[in-house]
Protein backbone atom coordinates (compact mmCIF):
# COMPACT_ATOMS: atom_id res chain seq x y z
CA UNK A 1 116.87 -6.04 145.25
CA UNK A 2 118.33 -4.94 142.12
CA UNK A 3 120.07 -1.45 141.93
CA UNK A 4 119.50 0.10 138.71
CA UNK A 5 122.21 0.61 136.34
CA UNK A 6 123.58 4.67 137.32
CA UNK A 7 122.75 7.04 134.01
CA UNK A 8 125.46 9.10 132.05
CA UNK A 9 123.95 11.96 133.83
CA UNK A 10 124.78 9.85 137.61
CA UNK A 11 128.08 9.30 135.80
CA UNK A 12 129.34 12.81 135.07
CA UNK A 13 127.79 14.31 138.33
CA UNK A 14 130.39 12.09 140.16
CA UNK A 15 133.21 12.45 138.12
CA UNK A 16 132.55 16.03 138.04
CA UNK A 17 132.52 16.37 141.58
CA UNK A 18 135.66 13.75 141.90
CA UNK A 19 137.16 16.48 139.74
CA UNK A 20 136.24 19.31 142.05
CA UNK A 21 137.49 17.36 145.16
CA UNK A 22 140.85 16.79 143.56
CA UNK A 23 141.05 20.21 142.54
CA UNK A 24 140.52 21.67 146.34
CA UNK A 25 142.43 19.01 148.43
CA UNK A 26 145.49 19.72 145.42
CA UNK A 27 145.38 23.23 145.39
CA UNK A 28 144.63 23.73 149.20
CA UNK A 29 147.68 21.22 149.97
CA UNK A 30 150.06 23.25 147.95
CA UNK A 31 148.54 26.62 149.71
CA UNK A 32 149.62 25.43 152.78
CA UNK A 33 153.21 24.10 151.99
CA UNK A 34 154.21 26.90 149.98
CA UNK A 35 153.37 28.81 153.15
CA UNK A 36 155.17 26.80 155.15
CA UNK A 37 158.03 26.91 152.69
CA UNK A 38 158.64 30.68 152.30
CA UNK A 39 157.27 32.06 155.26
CA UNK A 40 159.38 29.22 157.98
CA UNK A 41 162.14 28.74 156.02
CA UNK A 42 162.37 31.88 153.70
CA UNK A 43 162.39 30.21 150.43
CA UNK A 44 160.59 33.37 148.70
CA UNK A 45 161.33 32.41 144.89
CA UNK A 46 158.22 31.96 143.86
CA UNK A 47 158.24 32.13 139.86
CA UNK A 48 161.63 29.55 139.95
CA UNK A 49 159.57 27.21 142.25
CA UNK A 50 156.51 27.09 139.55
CA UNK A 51 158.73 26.26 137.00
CA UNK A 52 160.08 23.54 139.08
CA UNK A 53 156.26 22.37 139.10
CA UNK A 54 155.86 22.39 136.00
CA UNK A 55 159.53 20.52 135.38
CA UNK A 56 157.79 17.61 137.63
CA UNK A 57 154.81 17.72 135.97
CA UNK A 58 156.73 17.34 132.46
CA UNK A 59 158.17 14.79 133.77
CA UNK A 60 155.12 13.04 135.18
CA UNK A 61 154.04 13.33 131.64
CA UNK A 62 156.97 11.83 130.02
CA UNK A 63 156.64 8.84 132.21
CA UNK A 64 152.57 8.41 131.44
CA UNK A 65 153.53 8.43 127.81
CA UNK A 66 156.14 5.87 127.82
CA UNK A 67 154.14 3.73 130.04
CA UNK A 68 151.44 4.59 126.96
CA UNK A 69 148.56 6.14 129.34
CA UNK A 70 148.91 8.88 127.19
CA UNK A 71 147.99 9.06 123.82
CA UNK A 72 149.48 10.72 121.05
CA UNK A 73 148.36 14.40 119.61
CA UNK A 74 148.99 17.28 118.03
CA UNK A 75 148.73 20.56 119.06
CA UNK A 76 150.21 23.65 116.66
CA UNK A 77 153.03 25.61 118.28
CA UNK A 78 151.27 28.83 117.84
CA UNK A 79 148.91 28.07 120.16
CA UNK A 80 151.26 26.20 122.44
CA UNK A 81 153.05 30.11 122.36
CA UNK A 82 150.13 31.47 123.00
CA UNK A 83 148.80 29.49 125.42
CA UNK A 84 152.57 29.76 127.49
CA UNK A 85 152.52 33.59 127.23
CA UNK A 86 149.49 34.16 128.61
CA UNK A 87 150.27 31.56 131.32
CA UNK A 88 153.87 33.11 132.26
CA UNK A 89 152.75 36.46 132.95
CA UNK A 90 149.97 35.00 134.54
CA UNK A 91 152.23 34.20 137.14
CA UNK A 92 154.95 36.96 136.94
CA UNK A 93 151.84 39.60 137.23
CA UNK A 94 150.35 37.89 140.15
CA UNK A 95 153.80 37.88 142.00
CA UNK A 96 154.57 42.08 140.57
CA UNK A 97 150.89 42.95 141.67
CA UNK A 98 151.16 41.60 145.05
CA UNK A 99 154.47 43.27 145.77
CA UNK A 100 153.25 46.44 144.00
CA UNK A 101 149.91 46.55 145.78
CA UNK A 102 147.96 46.20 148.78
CA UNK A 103 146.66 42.95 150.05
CA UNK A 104 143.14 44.23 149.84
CA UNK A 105 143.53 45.66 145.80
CA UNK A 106 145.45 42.37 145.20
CA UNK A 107 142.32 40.69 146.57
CA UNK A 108 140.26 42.79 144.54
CA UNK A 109 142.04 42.60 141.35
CA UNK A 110 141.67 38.46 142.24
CA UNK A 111 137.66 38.63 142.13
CA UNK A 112 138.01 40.73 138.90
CA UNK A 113 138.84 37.44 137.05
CA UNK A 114 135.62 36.63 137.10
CA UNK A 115 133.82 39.30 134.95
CA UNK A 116 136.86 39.06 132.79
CA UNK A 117 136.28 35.38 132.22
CA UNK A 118 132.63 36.43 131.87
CA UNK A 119 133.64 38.70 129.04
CA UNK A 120 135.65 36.51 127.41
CA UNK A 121 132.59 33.51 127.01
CA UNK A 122 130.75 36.49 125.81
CA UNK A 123 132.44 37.85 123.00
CA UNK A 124 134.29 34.63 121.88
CA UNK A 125 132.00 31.76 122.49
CA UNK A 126 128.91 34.08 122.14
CA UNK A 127 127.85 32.24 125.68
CA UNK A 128 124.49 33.53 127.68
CA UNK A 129 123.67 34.20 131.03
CA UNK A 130 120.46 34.31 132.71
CA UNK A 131 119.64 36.61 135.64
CA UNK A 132 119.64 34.25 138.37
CA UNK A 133 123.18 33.14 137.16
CA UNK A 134 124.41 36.62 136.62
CA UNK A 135 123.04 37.48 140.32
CA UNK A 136 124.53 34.18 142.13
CA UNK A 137 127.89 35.44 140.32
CA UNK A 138 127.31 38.73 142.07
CA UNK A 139 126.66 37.17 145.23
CA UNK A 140 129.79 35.23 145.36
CA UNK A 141 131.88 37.71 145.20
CA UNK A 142 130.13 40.00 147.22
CA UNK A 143 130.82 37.28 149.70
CA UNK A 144 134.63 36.68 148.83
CA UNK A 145 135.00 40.35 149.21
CA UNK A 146 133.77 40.66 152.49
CA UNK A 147 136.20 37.72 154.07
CA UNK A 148 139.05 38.88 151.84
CA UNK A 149 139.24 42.88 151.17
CA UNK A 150 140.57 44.90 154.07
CA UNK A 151 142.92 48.05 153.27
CA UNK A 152 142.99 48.81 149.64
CA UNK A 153 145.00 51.49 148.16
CA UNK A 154 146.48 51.44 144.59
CA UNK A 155 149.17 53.22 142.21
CA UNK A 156 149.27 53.46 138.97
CA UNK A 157 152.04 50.93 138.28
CA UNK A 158 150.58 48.51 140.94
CA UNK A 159 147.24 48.65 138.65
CA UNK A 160 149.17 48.37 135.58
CA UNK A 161 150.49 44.67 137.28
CA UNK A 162 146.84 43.81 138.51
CA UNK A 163 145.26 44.45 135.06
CA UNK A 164 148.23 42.25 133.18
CA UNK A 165 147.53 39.38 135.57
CA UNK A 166 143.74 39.21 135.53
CA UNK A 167 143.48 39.44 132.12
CA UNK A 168 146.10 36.77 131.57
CA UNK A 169 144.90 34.44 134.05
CA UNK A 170 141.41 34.83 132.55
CA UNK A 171 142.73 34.36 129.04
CA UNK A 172 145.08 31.46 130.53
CA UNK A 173 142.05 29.33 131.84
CA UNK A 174 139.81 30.54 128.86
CA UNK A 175 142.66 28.77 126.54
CA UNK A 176 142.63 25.89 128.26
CA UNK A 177 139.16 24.89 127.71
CA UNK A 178 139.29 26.49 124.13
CA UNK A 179 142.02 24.28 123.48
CA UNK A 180 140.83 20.91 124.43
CA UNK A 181 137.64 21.51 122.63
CA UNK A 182 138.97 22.55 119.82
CA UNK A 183 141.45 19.91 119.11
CA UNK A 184 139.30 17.00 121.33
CA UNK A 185 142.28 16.56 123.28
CA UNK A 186 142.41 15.59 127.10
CA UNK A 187 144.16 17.33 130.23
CA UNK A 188 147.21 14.56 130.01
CA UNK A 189 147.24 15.73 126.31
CA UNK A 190 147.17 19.15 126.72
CA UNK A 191 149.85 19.47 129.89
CA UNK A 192 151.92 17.38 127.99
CA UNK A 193 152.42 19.81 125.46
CA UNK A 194 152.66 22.88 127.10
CA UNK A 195 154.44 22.02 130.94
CA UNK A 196 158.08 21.55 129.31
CA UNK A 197 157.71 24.77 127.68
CA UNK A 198 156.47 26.70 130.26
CA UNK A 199 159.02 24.63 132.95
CA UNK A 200 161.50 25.66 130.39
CA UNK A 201 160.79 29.33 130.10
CA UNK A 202 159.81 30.28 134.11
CA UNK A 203 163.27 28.21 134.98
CA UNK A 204 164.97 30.66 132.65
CA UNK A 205 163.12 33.88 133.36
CA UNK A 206 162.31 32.78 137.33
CA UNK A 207 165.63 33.58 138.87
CA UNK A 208 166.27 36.68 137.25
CA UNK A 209 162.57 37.70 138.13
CA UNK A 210 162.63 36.55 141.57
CA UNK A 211 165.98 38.40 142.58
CA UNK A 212 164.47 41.26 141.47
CA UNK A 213 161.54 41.01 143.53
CA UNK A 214 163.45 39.73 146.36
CA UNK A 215 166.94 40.76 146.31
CA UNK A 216 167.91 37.21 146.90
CA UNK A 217 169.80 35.15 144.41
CA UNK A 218 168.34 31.46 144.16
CA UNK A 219 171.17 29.78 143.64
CA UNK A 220 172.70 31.39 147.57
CA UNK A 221 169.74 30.08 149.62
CA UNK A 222 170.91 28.03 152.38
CA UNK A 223 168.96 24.36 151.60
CA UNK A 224 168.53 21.98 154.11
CA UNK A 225 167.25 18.44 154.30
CA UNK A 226 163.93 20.17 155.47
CA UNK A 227 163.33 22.79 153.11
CA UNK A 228 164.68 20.61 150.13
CA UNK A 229 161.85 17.94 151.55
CA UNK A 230 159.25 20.69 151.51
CA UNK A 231 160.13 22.09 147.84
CA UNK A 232 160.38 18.20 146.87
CA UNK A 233 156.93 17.97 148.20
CA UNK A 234 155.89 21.50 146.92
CA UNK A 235 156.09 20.07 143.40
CA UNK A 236 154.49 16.92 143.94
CA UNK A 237 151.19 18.05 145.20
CA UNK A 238 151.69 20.89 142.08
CA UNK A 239 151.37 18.11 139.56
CA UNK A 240 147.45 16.83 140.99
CA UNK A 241 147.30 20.72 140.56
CA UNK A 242 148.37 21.50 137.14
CA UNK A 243 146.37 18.33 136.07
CA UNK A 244 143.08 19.20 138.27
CA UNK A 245 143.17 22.60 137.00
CA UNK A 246 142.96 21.69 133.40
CA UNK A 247 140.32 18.83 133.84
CA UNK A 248 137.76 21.01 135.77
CA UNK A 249 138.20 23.78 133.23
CA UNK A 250 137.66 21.19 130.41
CA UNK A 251 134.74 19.66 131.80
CA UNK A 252 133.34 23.00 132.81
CA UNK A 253 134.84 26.49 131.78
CA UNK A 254 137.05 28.97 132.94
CA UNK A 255 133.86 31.08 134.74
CA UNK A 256 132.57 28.04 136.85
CA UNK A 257 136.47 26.95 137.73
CA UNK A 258 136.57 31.31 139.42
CA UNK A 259 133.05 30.67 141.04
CA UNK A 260 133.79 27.24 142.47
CA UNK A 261 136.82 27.82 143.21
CA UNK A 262 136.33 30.89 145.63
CA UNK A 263 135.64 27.59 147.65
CA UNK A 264 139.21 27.04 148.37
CA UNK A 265 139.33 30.61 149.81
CA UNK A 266 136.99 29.99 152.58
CA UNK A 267 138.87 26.49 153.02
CA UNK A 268 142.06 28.07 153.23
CA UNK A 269 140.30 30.85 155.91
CA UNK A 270 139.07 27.72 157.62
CA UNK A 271 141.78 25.88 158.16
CA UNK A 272 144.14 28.88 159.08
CA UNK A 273 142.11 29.21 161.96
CA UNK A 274 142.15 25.62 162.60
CA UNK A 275 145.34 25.38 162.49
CA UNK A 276 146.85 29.04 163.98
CA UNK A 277 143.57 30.11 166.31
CA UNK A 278 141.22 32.60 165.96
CA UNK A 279 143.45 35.10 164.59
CA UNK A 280 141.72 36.15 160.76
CA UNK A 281 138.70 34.82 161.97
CA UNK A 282 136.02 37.26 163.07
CA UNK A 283 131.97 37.83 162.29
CA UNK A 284 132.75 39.92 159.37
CA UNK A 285 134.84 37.16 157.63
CA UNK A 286 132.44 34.58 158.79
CA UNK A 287 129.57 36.97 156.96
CA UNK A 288 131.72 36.50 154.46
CA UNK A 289 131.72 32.94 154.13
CA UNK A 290 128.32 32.41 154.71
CA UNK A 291 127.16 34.58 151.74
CA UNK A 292 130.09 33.40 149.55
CA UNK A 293 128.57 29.61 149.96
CA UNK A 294 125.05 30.92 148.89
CA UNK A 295 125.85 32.29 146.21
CA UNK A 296 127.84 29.31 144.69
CA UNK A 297 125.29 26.90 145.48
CA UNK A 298 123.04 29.12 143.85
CA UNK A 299 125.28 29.51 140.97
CA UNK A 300 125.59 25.47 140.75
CA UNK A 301 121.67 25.40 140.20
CA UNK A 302 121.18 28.71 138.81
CA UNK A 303 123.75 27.83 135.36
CA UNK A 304 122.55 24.09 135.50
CA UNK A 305 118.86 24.97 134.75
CA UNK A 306 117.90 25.22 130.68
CA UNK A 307 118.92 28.55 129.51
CA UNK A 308 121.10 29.58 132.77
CA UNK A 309 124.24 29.52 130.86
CA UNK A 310 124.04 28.38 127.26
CA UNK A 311 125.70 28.95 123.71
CA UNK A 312 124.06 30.60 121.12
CA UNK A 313 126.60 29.20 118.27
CA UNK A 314 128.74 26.00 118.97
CA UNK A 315 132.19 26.76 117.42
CA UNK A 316 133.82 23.47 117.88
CA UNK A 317 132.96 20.23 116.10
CA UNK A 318 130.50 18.41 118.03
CA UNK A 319 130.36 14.72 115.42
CA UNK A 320 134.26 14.33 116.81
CA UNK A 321 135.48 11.56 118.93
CA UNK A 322 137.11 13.76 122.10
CA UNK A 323 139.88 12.48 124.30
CA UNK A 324 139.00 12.80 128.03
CA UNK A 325 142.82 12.48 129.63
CA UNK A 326 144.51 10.91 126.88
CA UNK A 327 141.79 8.47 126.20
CA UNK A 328 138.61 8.47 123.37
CA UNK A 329 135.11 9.13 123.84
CA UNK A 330 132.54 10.19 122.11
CA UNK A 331 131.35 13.74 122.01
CA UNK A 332 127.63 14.29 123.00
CA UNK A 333 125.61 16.51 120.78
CA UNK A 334 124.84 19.87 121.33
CA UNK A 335 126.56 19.32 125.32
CA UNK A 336 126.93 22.98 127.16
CA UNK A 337 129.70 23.28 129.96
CA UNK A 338 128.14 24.85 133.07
């Protein structure tokens, strides 16, 4: 018997769900190394290790584009600038709110991304929600909340941190999708042109940030064999990261990539107690989880339906060939991310 041929709709379902998988094993892997790396052998420079990621990435870049998987493009540098700012302190407000605050606001501030990112499809991409996907949003973090948020108390210069880092993250991711649809380029594409500026810039600002967070000077940390392995290894897995991150926000957008990715929060949950007992783990986290899962299957099939999440006015070119990773394909009419 004869399979019938898989339609485009088969086709993207798969490689949007390849994209997701890639995205949690990546991003999960480097969770638990970096832990490993600063918390057993108290490497605790966290902004000069992401610009060493992004350093390997560049250079994973360099080598797909000499070995011509990646195509040529062009991307103008004030958006590259723009793009790197809001990505740097990104990560320098994550790192000051989480020494500034508690664990709990920190958590908070986290989940805030969302409505941000909500916001931000609003106003600029005049994008619409419908209740059901407005209430599956709710429920998800409702759900993170409840595994995540224990003591919360805040200052005023601990909320001045939070509020810089959510609303550059959210701008961060929101760019990313903005900019491959706007120029039709691909994830390849678009790391290539903004990793070796932002490796450049965190492994200039990074030590001189992290010493002051830390009090320890990079350059006096006592490397071994091991710890060198583990930062080696650190910035592998960060390359299937960088690159997983921008293909799931360009095939979806930067509110779906928050929702869905609350998933590697219960993962991580998960496999701390696999791996370090039931310590973490009791029935209000596992409430947690449970209602956290609802709601982002209900999100998944609340913003898939007609009208769950749609544009009102298309602002990029739609007749355009678009480059998926470096490579040409046509642009489907009228297509809404979900």
């Amino acid at each position: 018997m004869v399979m019938p041929p898989a339609g485009k709709g088969d086709q993207k379902a798969v490689l949007d769900v390849a994209a997701w998988m890639f995205n949690v094993v990546t991003s999960v892997g480097i969770i638990i190394v970096n832990k490993a790396l600063m918390a057993t052998y108290g490497f605790s420079f966290a902004t000069t290790l992401t610009g060493l990621h992004f350093a390997t990435t560049t250079l994973m870049t360099l080598i797909l584009r000499w070995l011509g998987y990646i195509q040529a493009s062009h991307l103008p540098v004030s958006d590259i600038v723009k793009f790197v700012l809001f990505a740097n302190f990104s990560i320098v407000g994550m790192n000051v709110s989480l020494m500034w605050n508690s664990v709990g606001f920190y958590q908070i501030a986290k989940l805030s991304m969302i409505p941000v990112s909500c916001f931000l499809e609003v106003v600029l991409d005049k994008v619409r929600y419908s209740r059901d996907t407005k209430l599956s949003i709710i429920l998800v973090l409702l759900g993170v909340a409840v595994c995540t948020v224990t003591d919360v108390s805040v200052n005023a210069k601990g909320f001045f941190a939070a509020f810089v880092a959510v609303w550059s993250t959210a701008l961060q991711q929101y760019y990313v999708h903005h900019l491959q649809r706007k120029y039709s380029i691909g994830s390849f594409n678009l790391l290539g042109h903004t990793a070796p500026v932002q490796a450049a810039s965190l492994l200039l600002i990074g030590p001189i940030m992290d010493y002051w967070l830390t009090n320890k000077r990079v350059d006096a940390f006592p490397y071994t064999y091991v710890s060198v392995f583990f930062i080696v290894l650190s910035c592998t897995i960060a390359i299937g990261t960088n690159l997983s991150q921008f293909i799931c926000i360009g095939r979806f957008t930067a509110v779906s990539f928050q929702v869905l990715g609350h998933m590697k929060t219960i993962l991580v949950l998960i496999l701390g107690f696999i791996f370090f007992g039931k310590e973490g783990i009791n029935l209000q986290v596992v409430l947690g989880m449970i209602i956290a899962v609802a709601g982002m299957v209900w999100y998944g099939n609340a913003s898939s339906k007609p009208g769950g999440k749609e544009r009102l006015a298309v602002s990029s070119p739609t007749n355009k060939p678009q480059r998926q990773n470096g490579l040409l394909s046509p642009a489907p009419a009228d297509s809404e991310e979900v």
